[in-house]
Protein backbone atom coordinates (compact mmCIF):
# COMPACT_ATOMS: atom_id res chain seq x y z
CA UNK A 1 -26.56 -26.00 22.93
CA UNK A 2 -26.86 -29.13 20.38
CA UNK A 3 -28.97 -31.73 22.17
CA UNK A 4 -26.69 -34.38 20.98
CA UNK A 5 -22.68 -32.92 21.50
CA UNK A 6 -23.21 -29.98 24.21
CA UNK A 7 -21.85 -28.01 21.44
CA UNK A 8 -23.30 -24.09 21.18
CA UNK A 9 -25.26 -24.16 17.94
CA UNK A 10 -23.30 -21.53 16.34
CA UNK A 11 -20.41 -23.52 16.53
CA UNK A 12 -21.50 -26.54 14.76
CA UNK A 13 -18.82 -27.48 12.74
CA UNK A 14 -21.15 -29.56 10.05
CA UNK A 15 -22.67 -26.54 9.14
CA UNK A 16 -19.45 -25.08 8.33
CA UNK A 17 -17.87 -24.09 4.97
CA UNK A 18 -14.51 -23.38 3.28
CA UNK A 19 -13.93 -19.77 2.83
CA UNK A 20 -10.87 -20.14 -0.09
CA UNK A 21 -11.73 -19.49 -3.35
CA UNK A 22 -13.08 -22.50 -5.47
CA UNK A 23 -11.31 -23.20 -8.58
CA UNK A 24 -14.27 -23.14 -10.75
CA UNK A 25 -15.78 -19.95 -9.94
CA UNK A 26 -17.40 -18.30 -12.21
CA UNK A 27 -15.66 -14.61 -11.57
CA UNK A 28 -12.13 -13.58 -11.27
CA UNK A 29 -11.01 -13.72 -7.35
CA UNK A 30 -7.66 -11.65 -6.17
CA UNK A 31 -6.16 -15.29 -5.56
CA UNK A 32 -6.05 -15.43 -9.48
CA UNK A 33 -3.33 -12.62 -8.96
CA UNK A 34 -0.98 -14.04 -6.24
CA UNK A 35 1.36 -15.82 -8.65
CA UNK A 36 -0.01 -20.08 -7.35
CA UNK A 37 -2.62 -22.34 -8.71
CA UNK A 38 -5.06 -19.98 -9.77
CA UNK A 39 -3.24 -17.97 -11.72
CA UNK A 40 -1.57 -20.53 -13.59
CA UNK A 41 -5.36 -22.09 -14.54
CA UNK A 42 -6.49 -18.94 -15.68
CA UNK A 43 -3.91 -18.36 -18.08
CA UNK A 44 -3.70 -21.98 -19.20
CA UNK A 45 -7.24 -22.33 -19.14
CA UNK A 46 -8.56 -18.93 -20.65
CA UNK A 47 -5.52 -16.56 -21.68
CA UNK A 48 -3.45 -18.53 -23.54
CA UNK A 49 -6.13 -20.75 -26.11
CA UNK A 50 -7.29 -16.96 -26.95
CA UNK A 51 -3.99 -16.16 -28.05
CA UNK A 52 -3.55 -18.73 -30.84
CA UNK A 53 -0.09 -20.79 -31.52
CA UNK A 54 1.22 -23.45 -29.21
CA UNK A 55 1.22 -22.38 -25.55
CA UNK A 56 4.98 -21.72 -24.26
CA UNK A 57 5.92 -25.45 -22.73
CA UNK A 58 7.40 -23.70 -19.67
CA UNK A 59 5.69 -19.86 -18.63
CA UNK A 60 8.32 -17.77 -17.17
CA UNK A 61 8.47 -13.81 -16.31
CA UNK A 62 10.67 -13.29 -19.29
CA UNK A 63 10.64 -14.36 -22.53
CA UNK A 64 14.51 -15.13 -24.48
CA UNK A 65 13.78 -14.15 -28.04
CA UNK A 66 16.27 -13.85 -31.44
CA UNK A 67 16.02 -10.54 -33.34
CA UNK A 68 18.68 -10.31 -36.75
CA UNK A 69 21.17 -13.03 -34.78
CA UNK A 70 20.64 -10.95 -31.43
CA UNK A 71 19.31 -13.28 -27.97
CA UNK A 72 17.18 -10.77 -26.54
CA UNK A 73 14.94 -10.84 -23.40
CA UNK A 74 11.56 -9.44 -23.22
CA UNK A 75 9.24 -8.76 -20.06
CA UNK A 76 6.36 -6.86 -19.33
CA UNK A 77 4.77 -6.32 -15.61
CA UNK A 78 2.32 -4.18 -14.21
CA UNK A 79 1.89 -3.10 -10.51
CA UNK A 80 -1.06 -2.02 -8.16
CA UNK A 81 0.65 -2.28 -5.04
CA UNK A 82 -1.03 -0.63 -1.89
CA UNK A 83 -0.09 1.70 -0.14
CA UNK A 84 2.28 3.31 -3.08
CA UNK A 85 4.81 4.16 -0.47
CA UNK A 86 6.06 1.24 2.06
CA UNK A 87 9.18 1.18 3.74
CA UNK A 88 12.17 0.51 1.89
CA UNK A 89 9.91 1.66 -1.29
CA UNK A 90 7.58 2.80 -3.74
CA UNK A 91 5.14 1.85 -6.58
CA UNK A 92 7.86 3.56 -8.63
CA UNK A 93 10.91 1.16 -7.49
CA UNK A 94 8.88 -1.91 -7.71
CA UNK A 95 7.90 -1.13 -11.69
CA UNK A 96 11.43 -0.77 -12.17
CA UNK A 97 13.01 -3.23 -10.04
CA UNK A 98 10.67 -5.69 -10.63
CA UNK A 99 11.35 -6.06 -15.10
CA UNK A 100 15.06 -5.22 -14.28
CA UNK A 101 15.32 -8.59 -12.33
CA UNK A 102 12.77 -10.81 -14.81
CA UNK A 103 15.01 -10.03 -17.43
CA UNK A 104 17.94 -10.82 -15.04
CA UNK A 105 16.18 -14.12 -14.30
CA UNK A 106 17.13 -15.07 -17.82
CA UNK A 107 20.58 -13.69 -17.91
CA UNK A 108 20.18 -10.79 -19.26
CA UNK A 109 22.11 -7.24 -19.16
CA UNK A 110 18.31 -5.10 -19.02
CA UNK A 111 18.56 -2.25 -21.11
CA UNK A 112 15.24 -0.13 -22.30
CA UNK A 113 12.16 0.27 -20.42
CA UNK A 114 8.81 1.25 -21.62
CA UNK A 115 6.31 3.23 -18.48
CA UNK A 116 2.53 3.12 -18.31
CA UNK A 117 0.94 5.27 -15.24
CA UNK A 118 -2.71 4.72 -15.20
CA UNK A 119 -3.74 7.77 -12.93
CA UNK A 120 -6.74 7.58 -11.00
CA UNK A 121 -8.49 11.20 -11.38
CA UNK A 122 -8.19 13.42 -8.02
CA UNK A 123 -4.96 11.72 -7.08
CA UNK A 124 -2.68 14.98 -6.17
CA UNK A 125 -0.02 15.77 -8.40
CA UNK A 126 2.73 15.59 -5.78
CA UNK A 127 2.01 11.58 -5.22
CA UNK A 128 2.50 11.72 -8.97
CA UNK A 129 5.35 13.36 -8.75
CA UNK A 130 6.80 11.32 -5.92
CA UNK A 131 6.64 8.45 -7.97
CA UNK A 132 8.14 9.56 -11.28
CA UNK A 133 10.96 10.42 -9.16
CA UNK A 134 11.15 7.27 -7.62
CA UNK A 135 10.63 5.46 -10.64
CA UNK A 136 13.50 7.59 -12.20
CA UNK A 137 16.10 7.22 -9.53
CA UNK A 138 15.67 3.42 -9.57
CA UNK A 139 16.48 3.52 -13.41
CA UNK A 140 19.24 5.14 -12.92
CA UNK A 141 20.15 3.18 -10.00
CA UNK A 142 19.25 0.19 -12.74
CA UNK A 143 21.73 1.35 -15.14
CA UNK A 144 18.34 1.42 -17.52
CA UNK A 145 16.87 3.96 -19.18
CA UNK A 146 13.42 4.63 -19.60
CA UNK A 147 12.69 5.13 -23.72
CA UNK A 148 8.71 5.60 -24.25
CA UNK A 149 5.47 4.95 -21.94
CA UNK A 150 1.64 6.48 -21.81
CA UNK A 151 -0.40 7.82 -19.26
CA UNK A 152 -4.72 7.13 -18.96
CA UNK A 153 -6.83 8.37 -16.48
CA UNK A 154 -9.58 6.75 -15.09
CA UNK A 155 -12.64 7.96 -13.70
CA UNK A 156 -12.80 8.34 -9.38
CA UNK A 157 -13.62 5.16 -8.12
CA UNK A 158 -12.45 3.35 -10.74
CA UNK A 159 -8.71 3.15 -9.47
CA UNK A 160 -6.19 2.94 -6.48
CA UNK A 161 -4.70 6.22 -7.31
CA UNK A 162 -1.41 4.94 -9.12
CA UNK A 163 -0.79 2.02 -11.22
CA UNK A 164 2.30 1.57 -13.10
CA UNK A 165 3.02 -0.83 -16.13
CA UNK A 166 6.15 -1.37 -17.40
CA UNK A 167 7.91 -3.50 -20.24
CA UNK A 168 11.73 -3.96 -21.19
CA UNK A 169 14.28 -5.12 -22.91
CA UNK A 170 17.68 -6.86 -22.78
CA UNK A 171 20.58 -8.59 -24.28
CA UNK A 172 21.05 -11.93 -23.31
CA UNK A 173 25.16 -13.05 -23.12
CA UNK A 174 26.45 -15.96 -25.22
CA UNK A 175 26.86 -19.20 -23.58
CA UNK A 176 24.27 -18.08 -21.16
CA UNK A 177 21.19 -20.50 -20.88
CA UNK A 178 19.00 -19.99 -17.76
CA UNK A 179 15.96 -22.94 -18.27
CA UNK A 180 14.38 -24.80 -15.71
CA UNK A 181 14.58 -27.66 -18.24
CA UNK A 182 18.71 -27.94 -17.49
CA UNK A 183 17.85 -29.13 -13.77
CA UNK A 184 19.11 -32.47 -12.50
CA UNK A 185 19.11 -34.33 -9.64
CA UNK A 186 21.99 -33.34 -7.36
CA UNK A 187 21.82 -29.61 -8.24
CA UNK A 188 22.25 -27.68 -5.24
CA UNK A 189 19.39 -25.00 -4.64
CA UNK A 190 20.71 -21.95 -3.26
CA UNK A 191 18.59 -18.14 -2.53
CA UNK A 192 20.63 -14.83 -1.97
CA UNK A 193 19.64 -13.83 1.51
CA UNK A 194 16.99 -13.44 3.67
CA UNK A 195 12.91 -14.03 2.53
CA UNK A 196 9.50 -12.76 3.02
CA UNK A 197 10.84 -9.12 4.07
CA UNK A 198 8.82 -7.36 0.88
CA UNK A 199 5.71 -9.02 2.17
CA UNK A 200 5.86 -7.84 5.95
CA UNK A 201 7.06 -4.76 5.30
CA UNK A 202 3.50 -4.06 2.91
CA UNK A 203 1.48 -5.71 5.29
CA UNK A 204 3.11 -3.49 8.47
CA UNK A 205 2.48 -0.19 6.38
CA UNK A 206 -1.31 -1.58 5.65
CA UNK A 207 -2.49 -3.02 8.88
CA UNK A 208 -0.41 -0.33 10.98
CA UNK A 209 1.77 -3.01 12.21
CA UNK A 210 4.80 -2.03 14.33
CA UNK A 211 7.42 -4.45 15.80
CA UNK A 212 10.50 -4.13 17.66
CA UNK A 213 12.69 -3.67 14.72
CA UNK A 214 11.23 -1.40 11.82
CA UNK A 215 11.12 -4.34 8.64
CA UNK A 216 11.88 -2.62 5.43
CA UNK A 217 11.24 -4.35 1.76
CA UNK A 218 14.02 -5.71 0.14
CA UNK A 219 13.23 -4.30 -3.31
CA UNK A 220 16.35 -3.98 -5.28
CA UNK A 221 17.69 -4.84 -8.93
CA UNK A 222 19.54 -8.07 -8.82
CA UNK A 223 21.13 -7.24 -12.65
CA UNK A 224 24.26 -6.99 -10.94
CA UNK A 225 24.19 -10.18 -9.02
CA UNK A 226 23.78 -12.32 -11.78
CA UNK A 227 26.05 -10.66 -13.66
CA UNK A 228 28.58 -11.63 -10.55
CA UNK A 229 26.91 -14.95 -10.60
CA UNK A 230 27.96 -15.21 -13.98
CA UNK A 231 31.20 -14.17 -14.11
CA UNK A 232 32.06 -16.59 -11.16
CA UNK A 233 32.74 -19.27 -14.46
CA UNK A 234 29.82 -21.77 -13.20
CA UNK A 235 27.01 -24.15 -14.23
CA UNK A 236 23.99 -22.12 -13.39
CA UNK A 237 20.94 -23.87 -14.59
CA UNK A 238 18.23 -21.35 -13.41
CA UNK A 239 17.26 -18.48 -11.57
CA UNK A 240 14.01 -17.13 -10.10
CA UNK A 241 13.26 -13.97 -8.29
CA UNK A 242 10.70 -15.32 -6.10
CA UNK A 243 7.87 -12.32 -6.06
CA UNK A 244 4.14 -13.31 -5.58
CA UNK A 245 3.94 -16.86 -3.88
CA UNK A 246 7.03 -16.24 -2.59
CA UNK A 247 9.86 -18.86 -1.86
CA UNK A 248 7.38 -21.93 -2.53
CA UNK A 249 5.95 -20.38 -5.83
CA UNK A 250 9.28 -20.18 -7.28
CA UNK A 251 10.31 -23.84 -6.39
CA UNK A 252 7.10 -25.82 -7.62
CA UNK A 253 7.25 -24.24 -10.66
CA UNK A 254 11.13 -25.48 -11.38
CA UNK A 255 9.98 -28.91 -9.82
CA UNK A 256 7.52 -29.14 -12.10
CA UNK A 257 8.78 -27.70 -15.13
CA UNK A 258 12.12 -29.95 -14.57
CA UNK A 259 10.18 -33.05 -13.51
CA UNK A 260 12.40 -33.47 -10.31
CA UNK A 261 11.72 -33.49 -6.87
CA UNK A 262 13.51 -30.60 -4.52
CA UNK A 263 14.84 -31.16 -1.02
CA UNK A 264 14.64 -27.99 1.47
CA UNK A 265 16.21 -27.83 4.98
CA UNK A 266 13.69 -25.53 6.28
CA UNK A 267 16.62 -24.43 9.03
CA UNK A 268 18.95 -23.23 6.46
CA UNK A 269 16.23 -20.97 4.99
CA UNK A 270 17.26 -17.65 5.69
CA UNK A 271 13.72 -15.90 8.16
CA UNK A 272 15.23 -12.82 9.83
CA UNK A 273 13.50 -12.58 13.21
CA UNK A 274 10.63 -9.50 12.39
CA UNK A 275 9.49 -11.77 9.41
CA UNK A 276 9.47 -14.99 11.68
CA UNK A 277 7.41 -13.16 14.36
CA UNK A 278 4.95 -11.50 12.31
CA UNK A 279 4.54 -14.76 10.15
CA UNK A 280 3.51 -16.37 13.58
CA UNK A 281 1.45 -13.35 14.55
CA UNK A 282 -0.50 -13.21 11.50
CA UNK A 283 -0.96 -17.10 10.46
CA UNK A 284 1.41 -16.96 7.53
CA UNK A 285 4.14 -19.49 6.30
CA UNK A 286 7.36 -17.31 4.91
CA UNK A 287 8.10 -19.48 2.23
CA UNK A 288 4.81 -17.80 1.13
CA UNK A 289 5.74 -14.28 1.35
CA UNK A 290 6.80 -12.07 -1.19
CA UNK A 291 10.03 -10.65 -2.59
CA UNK A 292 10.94 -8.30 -4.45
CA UNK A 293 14.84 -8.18 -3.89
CA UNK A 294 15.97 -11.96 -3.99
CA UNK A 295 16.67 -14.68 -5.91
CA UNK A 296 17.12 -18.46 -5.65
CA UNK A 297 19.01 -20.26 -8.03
CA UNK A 298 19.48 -24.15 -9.00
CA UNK A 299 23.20 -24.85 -9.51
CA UNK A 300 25.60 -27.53 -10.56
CA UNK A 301 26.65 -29.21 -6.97
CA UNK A 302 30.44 -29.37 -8.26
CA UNK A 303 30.01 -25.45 -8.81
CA UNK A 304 27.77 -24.51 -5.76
CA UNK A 305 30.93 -23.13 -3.52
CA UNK A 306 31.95 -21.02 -6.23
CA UNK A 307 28.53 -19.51 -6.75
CA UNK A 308 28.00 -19.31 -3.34
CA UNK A 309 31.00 -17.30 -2.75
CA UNK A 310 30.46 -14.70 -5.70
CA UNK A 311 27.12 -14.37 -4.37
CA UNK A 312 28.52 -13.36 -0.94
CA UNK A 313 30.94 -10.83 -2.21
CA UNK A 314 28.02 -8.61 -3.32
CA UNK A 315 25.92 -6.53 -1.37
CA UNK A 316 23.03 -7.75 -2.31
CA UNK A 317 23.63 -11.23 -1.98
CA UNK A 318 25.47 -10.99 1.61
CA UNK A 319 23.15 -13.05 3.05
CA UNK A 320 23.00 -15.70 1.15
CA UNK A 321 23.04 -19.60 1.85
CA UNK A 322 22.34 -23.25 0.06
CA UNK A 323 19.43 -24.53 1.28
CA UNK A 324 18.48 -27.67 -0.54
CA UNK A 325 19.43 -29.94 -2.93
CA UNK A 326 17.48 -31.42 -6.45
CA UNK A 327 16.43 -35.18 -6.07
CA UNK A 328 15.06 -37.66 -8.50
CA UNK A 329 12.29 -38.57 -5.77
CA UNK A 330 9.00 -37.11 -6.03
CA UNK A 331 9.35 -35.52 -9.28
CA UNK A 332 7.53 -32.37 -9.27
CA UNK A 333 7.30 -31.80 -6.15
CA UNK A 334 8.93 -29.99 -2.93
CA UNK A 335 9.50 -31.10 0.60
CA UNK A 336 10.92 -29.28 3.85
CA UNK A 337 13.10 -31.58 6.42
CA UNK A 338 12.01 -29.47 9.52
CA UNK A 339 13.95 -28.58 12.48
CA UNK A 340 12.20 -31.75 14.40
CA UNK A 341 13.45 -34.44 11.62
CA UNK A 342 10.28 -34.59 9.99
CA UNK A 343 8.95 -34.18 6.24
CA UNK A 344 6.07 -31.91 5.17
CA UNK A 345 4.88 -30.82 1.31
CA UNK A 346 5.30 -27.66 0.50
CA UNK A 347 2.62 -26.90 -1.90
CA UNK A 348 2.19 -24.74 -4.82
CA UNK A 349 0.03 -21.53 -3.19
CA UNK A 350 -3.70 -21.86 -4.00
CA UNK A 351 -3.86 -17.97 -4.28
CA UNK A 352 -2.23 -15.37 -2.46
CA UNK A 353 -1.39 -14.76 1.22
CA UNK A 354 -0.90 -11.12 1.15
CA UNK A 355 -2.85 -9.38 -1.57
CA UNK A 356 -1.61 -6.40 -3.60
CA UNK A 357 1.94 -6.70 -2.61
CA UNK A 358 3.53 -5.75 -6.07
């Protein structure tokens, strides 16, 4: 016992130390892959100066290019999820589904898709197998097709059995322009249904989790939402599938890049009851969690009804709900009103809750 407090020695809370990654560590960390501050400091502060040229003003998942009077859109992802099969999913529907809905992100119809498998050697040929097939049916599922790719294999030990790469392409509409620079104060801020089920569904399959109600990921291509977004003859300004860093990830970055503030009624945010319960079990925040099926999108408030209600009439946006509003208070930065009437930040994620979730 400490002669001074009564307090057991071990338990000294002076001698304790934070266990989160510092930001000037010398090594890479696996919060520099989760998508939040880390991330963005290693590509701003080591990627991009090695690249040469002017460093895009805003970084998003997919780039909107012209080729011979052509608006294209151009992504590239790679994915190292574990365990390669999770319910509701695969390695092989997430390398599809997730550069089907960055290129949706910026309007765009997706078209071609490149494939990389990096096979670690003495995986079995069936798990191969299992995910080409999955990887296949989601392209078709897509409406994609998948045009050239390349295969390596890595020494034992020197993989996770399966990682998958892809890149693709598509053609961006006329009139369409999807930039968090077009936000304004007063834009509603809407997401398609329900979060953080992607996240829980990984983290079930890895810990061995089981609750009540079996929680599936929500890993689907949202090409055909936007497209019914689209057609619905409204204002959108921009969209985000919110993937690593989840809900909050998403928002700080369109605070930030806009240089307005953003409102969210944490009650209106859509937390089915599994996610809420094994959020609480597990010490995490859903607007943290992944997604791999979702979007949220920053609308014109005059148009938000009419977005709202396209969104509705699809299956995969059945769910979903406005749940905020843009303000010209603190710019950059996002609060939650909370069931209780009060006001908390809601931070841009240091690193990563859950790793290896995509």
């Amino acid at each position: 016992m400490s002669e001074t407090t009564g307090t057991p020695a071990a338990l000294d809370m002076l001698s304790w130390s934070c266990p989160a990654p510092l930001r000037d560590r010398p090594r890479v960390v696996m919060g520099h892959g989760g998508g939040g501050v880390l991330s963005g400091e290693l590509l701003e502060q080591v990627v991009l100066p090695a690249l040469g040229g002017p460093a895009p003003a805003v970084l998003t998942d997919s780039a909107v290019v012209e080729l011979d009077g052509a608006r294209l859109a151009f992504s590239t992802d790679s994915f190292v999820v574990r365990p390669l099969f999770f319910p509701g999913g695969s390695i092989g529907d997430l390398a599809v589904n997730g550069t089907v809905n960055d290129l949706a992100m910026s309007g765009a119809r997706a078209a071609y898709l490149s494939c990389g498998l990096i096979l670690e050697e003495g995986v079995e040929i069936d798990t191969v197998a299992r995910v080409a097939e999955a990887l296949g049916a989601a392209a078709r599922t897509a409406g994609v097709r998948v045009v050239t790719g390349d295969t390596k294999v890595v020494e034992a030990g020197h993989g996770d059995g399966v990682y998958v790469n892809t890149a693709g392409i598509g053609v961006v509409p006329a009139g369409v322009d999807l930039r968090p620079q077009r936000v304004v104060p007063g834009d509603a801020v809407l997401v398609s249904g329900a979060i953080g089920v992607h996240g829980v569904a990984i983290m079930s399959e890895r810990e061995n989790l089981r609750f009540d109600v079996e929680v599936e990921s929500d890993c689907a291509p949202l090409g055909g939402l936007v497209e019914a977004m689209l057609s619905a003859g409204a204002d959108l300004h921009v969209l985000r599938d919110p993937t690593r860093g989840g809900l909050a990830a998403s928002l700080n970055e369109i605070a930030a890049a806009s240089g307005c503030g953003v409102v969210v009624q944490e009650r209106a945010v859509p937390v089915p009851p599994p996610v809420a319960s094994a959020c609480a079990m597990l010490g995490l925040d859903p607007m943290y969690v992944a997604n791999e099926g979702k979007l949220v999108a920053f609308v014109a408030r005059e148009h938000a009804d009419a977005v709202l209600a396209a969104m509705r009439a699809h299956p995969l946006g059945s769910g979903a709900a406005v749940i905020g509003e843009v303000v010209a208070d603190h710019p950059g930065m996002v609060v939650a009103r909370t069931g209780l009437g009060g006001t908390r930040v809601v931070d841009m994620p240091m690193g990563e809750q859950l790793p290896r979730i995509c």
